[in-house]
PDB file of N, CA and C in Angstrom:
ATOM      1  N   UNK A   1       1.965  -0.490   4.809  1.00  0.00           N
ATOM      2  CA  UNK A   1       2.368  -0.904   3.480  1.00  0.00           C
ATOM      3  C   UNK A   1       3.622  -1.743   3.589  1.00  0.00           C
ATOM      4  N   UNK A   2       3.647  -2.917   2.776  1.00  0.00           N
ATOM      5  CA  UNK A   2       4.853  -3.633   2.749  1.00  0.00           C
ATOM      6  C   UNK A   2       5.806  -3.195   1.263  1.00  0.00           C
ATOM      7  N   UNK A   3       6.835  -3.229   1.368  1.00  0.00           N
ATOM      8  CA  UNK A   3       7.705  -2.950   0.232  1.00  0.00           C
ATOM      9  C   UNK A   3       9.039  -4.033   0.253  1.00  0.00           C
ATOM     10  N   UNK A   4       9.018  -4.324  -0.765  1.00  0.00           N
ATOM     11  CA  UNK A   4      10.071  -5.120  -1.706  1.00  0.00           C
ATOM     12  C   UNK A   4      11.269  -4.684  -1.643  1.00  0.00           C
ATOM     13  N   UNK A   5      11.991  -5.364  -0.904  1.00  0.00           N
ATOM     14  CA  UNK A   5      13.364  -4.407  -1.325  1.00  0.00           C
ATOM     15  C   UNK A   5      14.372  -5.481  -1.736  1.00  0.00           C
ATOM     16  N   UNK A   6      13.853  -6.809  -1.676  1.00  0.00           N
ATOM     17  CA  UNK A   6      14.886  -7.786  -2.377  1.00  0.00           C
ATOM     18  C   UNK A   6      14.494  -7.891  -3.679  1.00  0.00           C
ATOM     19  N   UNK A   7      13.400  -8.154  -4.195  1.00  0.00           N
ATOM     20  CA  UNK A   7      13.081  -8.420  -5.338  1.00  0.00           C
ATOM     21  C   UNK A   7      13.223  -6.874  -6.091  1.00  0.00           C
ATOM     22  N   UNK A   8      12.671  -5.965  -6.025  1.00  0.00           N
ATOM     23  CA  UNK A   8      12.736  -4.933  -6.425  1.00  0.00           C
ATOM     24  C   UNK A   8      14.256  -4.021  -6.501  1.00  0.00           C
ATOM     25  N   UNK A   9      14.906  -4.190  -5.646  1.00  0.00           N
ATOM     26  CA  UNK A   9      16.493  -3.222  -5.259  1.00  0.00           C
ATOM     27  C   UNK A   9      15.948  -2.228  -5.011  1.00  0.00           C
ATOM     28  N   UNK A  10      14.846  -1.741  -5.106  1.00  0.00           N
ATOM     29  CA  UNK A  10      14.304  -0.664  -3.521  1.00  0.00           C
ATOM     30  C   UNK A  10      15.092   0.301  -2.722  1.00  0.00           C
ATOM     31  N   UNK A  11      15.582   0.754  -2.622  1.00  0.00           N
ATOM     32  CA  UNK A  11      16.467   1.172  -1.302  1.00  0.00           C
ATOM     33  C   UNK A  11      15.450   1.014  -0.009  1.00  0.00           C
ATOM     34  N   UNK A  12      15.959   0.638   1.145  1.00  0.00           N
ATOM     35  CA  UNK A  12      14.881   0.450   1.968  1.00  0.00           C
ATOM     36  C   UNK A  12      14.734   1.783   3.615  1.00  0.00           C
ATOM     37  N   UNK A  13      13.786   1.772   3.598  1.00  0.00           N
ATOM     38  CA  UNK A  13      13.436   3.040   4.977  1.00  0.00           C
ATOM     39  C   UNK A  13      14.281   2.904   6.326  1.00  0.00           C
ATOM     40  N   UNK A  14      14.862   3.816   6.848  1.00  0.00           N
ATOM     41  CA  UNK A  14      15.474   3.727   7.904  1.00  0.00           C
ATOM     42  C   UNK A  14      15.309   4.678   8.603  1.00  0.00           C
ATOM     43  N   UNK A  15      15.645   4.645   9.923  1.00  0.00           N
ATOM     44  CA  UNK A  15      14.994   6.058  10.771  1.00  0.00           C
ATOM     45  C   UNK A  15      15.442   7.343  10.667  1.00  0.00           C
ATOM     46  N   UNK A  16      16.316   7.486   9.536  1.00  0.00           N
ATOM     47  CA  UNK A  16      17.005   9.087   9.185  1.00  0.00           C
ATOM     48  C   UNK A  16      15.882   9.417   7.880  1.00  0.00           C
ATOM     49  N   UNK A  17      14.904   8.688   7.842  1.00  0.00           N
ATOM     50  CA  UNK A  17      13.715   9.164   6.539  1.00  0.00           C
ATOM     51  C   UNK A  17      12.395   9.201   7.444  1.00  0.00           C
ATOM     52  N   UNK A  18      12.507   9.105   8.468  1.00  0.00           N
ATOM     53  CA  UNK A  18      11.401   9.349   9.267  1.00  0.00           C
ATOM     54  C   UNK A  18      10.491  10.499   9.477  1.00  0.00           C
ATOM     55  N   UNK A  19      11.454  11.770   9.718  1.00  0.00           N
ATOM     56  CA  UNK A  19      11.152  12.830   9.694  1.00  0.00           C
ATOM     57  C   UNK A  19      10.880  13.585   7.907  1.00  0.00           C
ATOM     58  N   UNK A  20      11.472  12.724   7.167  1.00  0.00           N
ATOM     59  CA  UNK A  20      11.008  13.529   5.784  1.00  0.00           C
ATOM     60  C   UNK A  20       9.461  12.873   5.110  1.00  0.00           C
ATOM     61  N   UNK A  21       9.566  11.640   5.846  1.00  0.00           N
ATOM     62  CA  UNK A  21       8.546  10.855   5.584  1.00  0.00           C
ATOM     63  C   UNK A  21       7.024  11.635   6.332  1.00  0.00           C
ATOM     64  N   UNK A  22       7.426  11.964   7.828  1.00  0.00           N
ATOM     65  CA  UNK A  22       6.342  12.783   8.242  1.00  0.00           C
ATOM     66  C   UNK A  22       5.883  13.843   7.325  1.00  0.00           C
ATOM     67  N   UNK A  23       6.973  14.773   6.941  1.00  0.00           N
ATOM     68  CA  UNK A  23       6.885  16.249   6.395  1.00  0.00           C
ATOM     69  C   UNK A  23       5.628  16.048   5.375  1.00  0.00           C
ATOM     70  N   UNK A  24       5.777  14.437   4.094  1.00  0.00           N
ATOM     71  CA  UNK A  24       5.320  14.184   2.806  1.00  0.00           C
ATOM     72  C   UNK A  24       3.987  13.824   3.440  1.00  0.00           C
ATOM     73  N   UNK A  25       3.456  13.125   4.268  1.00  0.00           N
ATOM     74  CA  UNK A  25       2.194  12.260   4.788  1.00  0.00           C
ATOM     75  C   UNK A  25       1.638  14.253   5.623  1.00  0.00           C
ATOM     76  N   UNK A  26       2.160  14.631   6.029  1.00  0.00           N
ATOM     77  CA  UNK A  26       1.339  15.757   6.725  1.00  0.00           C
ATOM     78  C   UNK A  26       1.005  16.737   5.619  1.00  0.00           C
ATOM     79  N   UNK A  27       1.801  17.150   4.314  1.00  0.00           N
ATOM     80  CA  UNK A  27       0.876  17.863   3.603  1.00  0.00           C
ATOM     81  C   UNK A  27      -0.052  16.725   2.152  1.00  0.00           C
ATOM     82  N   UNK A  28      -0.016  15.257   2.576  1.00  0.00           N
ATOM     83  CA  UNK A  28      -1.112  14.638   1.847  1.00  0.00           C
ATOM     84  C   UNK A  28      -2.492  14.913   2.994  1.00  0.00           C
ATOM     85  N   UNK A  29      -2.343  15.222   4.256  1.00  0.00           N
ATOM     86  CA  UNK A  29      -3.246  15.513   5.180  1.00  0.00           C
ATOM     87  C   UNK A  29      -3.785  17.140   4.951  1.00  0.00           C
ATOM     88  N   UNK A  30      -2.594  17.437   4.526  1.00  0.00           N
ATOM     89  CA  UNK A  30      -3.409  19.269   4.243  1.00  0.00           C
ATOM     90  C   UNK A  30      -4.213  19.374   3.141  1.00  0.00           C
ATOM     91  N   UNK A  31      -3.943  18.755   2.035  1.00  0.00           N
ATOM     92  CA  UNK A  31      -4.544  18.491   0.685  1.00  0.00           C
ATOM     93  C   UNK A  31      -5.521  17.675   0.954  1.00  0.00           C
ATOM     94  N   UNK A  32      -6.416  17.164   2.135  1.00  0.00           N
ATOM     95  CA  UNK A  32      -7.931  16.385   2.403  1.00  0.00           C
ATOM     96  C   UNK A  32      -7.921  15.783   0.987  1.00  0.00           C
ATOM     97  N   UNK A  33      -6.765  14.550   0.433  1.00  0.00           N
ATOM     98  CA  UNK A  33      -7.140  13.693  -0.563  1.00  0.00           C
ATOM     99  C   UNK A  33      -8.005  12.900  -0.218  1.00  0.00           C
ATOM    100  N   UNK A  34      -9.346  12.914  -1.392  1.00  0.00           N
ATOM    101  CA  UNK A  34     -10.996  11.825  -0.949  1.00  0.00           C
ATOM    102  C   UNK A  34      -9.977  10.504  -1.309  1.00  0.00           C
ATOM    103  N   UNK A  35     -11.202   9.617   0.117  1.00  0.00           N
ATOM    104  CA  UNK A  35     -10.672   7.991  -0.436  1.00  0.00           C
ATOM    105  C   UNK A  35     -11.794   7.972  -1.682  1.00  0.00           C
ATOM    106  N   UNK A  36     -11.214   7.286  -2.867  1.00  0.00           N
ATOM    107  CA  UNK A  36     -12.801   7.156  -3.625  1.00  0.00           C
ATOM    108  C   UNK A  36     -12.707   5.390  -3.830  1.00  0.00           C
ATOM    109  N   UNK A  37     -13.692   4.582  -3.538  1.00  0.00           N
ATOM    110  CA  UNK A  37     -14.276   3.297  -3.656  1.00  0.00           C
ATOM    111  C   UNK A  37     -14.088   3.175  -4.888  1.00  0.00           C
ATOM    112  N   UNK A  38     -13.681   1.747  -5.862  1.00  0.00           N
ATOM    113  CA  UNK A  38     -13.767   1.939  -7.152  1.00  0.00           C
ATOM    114  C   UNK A  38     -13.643   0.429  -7.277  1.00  0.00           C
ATOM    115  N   UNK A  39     -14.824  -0.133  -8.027  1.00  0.00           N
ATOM    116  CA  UNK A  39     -14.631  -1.482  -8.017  1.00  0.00           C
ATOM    117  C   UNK A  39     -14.219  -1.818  -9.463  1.00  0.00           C
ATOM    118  N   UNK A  40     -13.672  -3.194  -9.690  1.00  0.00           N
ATOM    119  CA  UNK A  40     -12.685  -3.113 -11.025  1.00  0.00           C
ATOM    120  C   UNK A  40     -12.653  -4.896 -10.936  1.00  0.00           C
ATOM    121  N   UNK A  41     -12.401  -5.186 -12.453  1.00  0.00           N
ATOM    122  CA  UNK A  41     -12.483  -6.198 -12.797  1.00  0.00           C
ATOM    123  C   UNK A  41     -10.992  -7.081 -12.323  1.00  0.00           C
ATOM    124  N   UNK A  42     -11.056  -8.385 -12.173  1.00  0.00           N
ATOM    125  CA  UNK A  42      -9.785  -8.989 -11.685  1.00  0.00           C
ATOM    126  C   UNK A  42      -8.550  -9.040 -12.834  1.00  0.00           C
ATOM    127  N   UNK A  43      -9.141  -8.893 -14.232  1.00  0.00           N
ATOM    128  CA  UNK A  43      -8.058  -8.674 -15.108  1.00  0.00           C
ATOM    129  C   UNK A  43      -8.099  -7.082 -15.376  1.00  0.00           C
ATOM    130  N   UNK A  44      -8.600  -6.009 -14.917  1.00  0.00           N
ATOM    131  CA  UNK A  44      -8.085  -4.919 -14.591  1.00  0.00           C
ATOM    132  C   UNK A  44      -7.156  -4.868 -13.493  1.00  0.00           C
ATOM    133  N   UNK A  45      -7.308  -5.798 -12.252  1.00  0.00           N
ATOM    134  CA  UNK A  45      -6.255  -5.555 -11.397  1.00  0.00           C
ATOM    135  C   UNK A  45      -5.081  -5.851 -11.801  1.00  0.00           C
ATOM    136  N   UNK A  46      -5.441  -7.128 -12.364  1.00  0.00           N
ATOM    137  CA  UNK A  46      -3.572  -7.988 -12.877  1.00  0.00           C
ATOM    138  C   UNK A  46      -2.966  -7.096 -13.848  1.00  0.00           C
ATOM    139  N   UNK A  47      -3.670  -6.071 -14.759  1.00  0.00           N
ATOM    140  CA  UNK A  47      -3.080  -5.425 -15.536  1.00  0.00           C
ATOM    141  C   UNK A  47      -2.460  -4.147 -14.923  1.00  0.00           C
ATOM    142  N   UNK A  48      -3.431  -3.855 -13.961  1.00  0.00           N
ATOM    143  CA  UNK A  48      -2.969  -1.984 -12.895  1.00  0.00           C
ATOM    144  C   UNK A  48      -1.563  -2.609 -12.332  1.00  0.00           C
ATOM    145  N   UNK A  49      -1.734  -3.889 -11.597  1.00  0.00           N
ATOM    146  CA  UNK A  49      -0.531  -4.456 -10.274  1.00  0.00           C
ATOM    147  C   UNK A  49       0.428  -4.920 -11.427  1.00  0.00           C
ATOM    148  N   UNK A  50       0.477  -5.198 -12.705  1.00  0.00           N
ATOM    149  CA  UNK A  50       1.857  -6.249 -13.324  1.00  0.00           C
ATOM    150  C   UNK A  50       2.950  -5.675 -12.673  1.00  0.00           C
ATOM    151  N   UNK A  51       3.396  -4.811 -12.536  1.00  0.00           N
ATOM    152  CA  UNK A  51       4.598  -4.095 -12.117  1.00  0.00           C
ATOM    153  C   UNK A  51       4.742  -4.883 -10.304  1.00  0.00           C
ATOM    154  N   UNK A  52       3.857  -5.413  -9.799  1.00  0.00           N
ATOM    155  CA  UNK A  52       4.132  -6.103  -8.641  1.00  0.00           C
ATOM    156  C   UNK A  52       3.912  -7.253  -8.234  1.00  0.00           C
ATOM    157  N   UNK A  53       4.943  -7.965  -7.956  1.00  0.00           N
ATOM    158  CA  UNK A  53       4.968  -9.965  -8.063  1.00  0.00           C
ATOM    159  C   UNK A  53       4.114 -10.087  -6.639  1.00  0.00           C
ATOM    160  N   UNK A  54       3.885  -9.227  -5.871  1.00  0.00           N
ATOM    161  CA  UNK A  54       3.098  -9.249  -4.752  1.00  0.00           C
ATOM    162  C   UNK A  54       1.661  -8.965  -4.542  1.00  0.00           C
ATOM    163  N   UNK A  55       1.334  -8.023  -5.270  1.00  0.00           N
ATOM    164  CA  UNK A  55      -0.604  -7.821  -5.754  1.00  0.00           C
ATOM    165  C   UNK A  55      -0.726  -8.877  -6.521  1.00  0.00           C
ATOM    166  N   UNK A  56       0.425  -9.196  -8.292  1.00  0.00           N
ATOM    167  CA  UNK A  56      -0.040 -10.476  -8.415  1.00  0.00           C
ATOM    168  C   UNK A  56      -0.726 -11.278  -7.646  1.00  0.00           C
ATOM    169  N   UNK A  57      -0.219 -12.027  -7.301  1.00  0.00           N
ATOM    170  CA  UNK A  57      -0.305 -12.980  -6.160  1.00  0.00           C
ATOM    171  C   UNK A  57      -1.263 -13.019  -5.396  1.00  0.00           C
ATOM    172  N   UNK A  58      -1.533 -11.735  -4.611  1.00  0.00           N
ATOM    173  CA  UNK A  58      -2.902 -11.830  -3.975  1.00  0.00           C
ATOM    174  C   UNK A  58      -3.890 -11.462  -4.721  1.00  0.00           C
ATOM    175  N   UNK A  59      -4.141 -10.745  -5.967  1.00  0.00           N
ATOM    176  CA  UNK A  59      -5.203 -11.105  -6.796  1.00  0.00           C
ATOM    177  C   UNK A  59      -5.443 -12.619  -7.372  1.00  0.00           C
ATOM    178  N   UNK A  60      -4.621 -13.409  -7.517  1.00  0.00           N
ATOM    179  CA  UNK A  60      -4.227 -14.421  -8.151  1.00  0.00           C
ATOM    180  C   UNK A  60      -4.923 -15.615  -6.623  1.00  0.00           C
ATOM    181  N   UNK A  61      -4.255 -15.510  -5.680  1.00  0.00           N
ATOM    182  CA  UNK A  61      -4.881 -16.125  -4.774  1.00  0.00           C
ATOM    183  C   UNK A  61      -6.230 -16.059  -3.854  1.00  0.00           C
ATOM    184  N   UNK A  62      -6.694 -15.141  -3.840  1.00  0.00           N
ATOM    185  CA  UNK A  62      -6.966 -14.556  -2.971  1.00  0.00           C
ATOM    186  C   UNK A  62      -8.659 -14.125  -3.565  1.00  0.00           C
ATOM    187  N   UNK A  63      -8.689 -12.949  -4.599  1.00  0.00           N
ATOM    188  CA  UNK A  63      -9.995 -12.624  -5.412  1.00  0.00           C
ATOM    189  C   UNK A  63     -10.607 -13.851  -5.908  1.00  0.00           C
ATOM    190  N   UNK A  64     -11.734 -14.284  -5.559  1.00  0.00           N
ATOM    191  CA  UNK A  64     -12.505 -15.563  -6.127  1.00  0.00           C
ATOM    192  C   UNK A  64     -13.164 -14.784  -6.843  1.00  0.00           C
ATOM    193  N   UNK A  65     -14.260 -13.275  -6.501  1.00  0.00           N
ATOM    194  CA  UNK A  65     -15.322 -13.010  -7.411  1.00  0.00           C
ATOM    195  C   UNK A  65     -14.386 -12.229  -8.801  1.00  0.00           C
ATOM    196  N   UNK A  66     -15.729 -12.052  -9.387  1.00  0.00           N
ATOM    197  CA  UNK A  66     -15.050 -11.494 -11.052  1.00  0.00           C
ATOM    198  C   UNK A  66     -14.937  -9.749 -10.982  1.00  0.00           C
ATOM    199  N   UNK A  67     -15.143  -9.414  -9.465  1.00  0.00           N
ATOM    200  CA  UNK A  67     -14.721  -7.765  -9.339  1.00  0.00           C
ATOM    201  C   UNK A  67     -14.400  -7.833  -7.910  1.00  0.00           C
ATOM    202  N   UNK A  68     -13.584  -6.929  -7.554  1.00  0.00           N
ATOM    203  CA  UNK A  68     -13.338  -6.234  -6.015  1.00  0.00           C
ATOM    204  C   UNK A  68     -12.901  -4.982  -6.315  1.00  0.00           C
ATOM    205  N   UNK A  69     -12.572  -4.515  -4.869  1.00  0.00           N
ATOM    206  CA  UNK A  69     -12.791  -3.144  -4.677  1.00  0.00           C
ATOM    207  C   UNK A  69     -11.299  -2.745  -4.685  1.00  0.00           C
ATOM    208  N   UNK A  70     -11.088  -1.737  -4.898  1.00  0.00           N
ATOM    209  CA  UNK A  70     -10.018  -1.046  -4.370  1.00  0.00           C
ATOM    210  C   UNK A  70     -10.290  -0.134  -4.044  1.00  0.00           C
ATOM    211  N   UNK A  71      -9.284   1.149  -3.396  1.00  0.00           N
ATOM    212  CA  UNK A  71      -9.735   2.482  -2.982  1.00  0.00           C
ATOM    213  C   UNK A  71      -8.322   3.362  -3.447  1.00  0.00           C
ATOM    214  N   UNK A  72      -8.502   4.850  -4.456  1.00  0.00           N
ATOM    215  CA  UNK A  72      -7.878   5.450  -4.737  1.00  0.00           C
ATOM    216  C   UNK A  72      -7.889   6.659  -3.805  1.00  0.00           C
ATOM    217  N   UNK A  73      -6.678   6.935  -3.504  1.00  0.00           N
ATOM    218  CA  UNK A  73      -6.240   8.176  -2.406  1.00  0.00           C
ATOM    219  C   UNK A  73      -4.925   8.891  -3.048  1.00  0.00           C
ATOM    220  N   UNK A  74      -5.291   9.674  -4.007  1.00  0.00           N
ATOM    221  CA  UNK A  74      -3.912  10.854  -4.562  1.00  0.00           C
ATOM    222  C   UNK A  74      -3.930   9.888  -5.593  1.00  0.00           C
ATOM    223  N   UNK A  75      -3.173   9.718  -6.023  1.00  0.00           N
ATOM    224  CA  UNK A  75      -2.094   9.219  -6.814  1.00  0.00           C
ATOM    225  C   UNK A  75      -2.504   7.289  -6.649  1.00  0.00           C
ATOM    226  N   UNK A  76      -2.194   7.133  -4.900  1.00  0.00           N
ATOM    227  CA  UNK A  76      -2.428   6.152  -5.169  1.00  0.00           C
ATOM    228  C   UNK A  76      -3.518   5.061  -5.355  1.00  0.00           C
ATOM    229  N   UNK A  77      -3.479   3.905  -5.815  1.00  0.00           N
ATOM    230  CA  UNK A  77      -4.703   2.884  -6.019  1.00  0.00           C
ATOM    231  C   UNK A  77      -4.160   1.692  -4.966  1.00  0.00           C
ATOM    232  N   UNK A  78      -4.862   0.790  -4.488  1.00  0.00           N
ATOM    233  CA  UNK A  78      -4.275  -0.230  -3.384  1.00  0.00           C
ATOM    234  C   UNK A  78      -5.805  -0.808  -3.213  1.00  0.00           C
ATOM    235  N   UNK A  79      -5.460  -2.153  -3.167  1.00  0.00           N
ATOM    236  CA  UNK A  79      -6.491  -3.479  -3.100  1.00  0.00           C
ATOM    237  C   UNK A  79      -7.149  -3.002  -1.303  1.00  0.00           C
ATOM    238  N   UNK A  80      -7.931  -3.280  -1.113  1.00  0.00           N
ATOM    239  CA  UNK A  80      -8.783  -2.552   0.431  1.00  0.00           C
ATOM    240  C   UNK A  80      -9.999  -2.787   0.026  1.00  0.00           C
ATOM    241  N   UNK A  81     -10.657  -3.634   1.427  1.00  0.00           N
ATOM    242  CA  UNK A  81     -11.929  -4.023   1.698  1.00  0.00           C
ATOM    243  C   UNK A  81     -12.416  -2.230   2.006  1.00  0.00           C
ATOM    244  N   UNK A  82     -11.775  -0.964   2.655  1.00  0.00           N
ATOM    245  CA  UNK A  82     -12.386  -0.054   3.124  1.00  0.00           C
ATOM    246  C   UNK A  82     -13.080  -0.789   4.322  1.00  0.00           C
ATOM    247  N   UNK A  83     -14.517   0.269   4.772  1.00  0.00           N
ATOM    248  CA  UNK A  83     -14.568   1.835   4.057  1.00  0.00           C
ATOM    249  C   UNK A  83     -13.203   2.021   4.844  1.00  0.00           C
ATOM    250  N   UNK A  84     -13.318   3.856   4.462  1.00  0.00           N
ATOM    251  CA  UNK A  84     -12.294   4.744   4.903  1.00  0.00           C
ATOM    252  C   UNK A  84     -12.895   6.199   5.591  1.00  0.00           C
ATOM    253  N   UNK A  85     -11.797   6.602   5.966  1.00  0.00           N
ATOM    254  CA  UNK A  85     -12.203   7.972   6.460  1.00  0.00           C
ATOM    255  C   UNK A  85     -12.745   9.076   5.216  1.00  0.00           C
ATOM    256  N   UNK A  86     -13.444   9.664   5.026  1.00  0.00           N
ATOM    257  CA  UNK A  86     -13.884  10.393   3.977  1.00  0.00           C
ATOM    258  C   UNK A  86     -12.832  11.064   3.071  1.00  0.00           C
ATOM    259  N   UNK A  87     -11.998  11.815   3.962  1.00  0.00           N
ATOM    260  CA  UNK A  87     -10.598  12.463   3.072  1.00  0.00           C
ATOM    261  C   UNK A  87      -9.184  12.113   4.416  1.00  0.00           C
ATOM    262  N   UNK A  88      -8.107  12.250   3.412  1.00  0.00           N
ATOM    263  CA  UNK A  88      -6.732  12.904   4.029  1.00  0.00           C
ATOM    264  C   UNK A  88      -7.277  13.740   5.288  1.00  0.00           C
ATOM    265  N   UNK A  89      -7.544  14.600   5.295  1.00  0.00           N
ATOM    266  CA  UNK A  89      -8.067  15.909   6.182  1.00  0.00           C
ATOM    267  C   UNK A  89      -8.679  15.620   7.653  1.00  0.00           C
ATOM    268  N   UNK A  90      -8.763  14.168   7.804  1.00  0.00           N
ATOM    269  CA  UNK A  90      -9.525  14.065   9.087  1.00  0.00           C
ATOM    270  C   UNK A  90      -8.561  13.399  10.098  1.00  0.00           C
ATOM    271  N   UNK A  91      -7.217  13.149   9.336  1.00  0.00           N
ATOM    272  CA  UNK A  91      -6.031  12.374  10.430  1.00  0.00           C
ATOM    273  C   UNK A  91      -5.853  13.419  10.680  1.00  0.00           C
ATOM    274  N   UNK A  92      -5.999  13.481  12.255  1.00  0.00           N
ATOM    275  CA  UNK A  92      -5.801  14.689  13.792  1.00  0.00           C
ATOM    276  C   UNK A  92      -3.832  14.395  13.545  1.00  0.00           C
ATOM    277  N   UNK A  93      -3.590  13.309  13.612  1.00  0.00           N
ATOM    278  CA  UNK A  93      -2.344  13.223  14.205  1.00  0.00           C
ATOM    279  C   UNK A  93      -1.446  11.765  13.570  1.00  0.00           C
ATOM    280  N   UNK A  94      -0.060  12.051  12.889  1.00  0.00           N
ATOM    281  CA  UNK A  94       0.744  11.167  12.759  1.00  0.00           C
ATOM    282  C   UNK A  94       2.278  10.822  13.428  1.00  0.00           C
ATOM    283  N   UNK A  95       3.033   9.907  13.732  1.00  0.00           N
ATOM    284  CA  UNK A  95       3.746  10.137  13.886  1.00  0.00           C
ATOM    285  C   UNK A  95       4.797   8.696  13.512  1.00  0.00           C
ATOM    286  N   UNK A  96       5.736   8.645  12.730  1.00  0.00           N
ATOM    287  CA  UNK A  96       6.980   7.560  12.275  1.00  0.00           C
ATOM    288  C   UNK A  96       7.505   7.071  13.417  1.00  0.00           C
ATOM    289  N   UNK A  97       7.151   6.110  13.756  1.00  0.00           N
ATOM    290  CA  UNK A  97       7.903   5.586  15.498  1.00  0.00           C
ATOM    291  C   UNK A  97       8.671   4.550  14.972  1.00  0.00           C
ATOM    292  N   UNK A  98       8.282   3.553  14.196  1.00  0.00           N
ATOM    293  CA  UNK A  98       9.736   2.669  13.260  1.00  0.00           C
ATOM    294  C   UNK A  98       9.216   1.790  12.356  1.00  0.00           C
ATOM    295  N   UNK A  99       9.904   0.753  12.097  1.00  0.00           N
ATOM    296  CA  UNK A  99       9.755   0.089  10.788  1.00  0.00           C
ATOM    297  C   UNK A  99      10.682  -1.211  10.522  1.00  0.00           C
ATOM    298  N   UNK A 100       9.618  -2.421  10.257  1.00  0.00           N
ATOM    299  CA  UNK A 100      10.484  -3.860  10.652  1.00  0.00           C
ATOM    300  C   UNK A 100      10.330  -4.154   9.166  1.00  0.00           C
ATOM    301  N   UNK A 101      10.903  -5.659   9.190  1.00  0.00           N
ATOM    302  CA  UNK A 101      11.271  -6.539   8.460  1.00  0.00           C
ATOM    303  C   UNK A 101      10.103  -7.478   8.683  1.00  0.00           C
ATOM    304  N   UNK A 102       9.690  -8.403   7.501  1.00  0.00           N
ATOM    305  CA  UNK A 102       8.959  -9.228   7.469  1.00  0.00           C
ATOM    306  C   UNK A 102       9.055 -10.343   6.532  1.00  0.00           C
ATOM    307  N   UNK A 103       9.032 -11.739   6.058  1.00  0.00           N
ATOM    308  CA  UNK A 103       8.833 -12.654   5.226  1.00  0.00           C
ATOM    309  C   UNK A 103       7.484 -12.708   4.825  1.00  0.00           C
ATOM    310  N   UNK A 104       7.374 -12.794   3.060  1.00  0.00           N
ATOM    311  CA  UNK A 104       6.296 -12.792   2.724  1.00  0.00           C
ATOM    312  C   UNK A 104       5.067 -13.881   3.214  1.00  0.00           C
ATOM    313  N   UNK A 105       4.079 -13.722   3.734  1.00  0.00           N
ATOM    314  CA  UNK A 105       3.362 -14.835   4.272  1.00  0.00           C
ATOM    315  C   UNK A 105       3.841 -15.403   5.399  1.00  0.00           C
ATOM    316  N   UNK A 106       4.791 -14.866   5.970  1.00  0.00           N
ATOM    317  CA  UNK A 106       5.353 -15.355   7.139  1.00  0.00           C
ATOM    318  C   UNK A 106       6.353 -16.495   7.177  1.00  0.00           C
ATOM    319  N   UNK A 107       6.672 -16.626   5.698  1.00  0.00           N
ATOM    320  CA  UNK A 107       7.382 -18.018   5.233  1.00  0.00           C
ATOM    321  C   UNK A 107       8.887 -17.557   5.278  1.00  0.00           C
ATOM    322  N   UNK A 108       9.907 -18.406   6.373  1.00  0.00           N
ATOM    323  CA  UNK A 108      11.280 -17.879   6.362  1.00  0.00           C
ATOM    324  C   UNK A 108      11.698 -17.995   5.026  1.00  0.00           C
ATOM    325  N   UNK A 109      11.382 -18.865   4.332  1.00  0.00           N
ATOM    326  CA  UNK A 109      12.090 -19.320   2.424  1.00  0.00           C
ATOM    327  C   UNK A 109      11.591 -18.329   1.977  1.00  0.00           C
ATOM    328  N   UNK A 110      11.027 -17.640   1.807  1.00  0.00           N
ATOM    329  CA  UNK A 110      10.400 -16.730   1.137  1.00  0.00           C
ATOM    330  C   UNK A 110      11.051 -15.058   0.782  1.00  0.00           C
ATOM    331  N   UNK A 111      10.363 -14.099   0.185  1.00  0.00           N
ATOM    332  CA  UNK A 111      10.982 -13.059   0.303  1.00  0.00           C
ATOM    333  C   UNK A 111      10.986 -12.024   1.453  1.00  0.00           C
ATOM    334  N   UNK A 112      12.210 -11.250   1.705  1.00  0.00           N
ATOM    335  CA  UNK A 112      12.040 -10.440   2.709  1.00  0.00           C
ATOM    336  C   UNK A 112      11.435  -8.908   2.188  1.00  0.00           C
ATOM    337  N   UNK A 113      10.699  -8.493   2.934  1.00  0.00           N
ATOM    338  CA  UNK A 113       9.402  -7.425   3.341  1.00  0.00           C
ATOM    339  C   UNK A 113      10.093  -6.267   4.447  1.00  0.00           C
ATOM    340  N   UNK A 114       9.792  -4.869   3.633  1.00  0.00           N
ATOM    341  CA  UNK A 114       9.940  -3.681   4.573  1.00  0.00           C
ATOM    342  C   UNK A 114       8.755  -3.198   4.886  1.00  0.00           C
ATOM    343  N   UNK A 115       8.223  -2.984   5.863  1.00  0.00           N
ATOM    344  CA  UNK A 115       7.306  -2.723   6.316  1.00  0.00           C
ATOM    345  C   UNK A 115       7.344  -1.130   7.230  1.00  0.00           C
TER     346      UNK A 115
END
């Protein structure tokens, strides 16, 4: 996942959230949350994503047909060709090893990306 932390003020991930970050992702693994497939109209997406100048964008660029897919897991919803693993419950094993910086699209002018 990429996150905003210029445009947004974000606070951004650093390796002293690593270990709390494991703790939260290992009991979404105990709770076997289903991926569920859910296809949705492109002005349902622009309306779910407004809150992000970045799904904008790739719905905006990117979706030619008049539906795509996304996939809901807990809570969350996120644009994904899939498939997926059936549930949460089948990752054997995680572990936070680190976490870079990126420009959106790879463009130095552009915004910077936590990844």
């Amino acid at each position: 996942a990429v996150v905003s932390t210029q445009s947004t003020g974000e606070q951004s991930v650093c390796e002293g959230d690593y270990s709390g970050l494991e703790t939260i992702m290992k009991g979404i693994v105990k709770e076997k949350q289903p991926f569920q497939r859910l296809v949705m109209t492109k002005e349902e997406l622009l309306e779910m994503f407004k809150y992000n100048e970045f799904k904008v964008r790739i719905i905006n660029n990117k979706i030619t047909t008049p539906t795509t897919t996304v996939y809901r897991c807990g809570p969350l919803i996120d644009l994904c060709r899939g498939p997926h693993v059936r549930n949460t419950g089948k990752i054997k094993a995680l572990k936070v090893t680190k976490n870079s910086a990126t420009y959106w699209e790879g463009n130095s002018e552009a915004e910077s990306l936590q990844r």
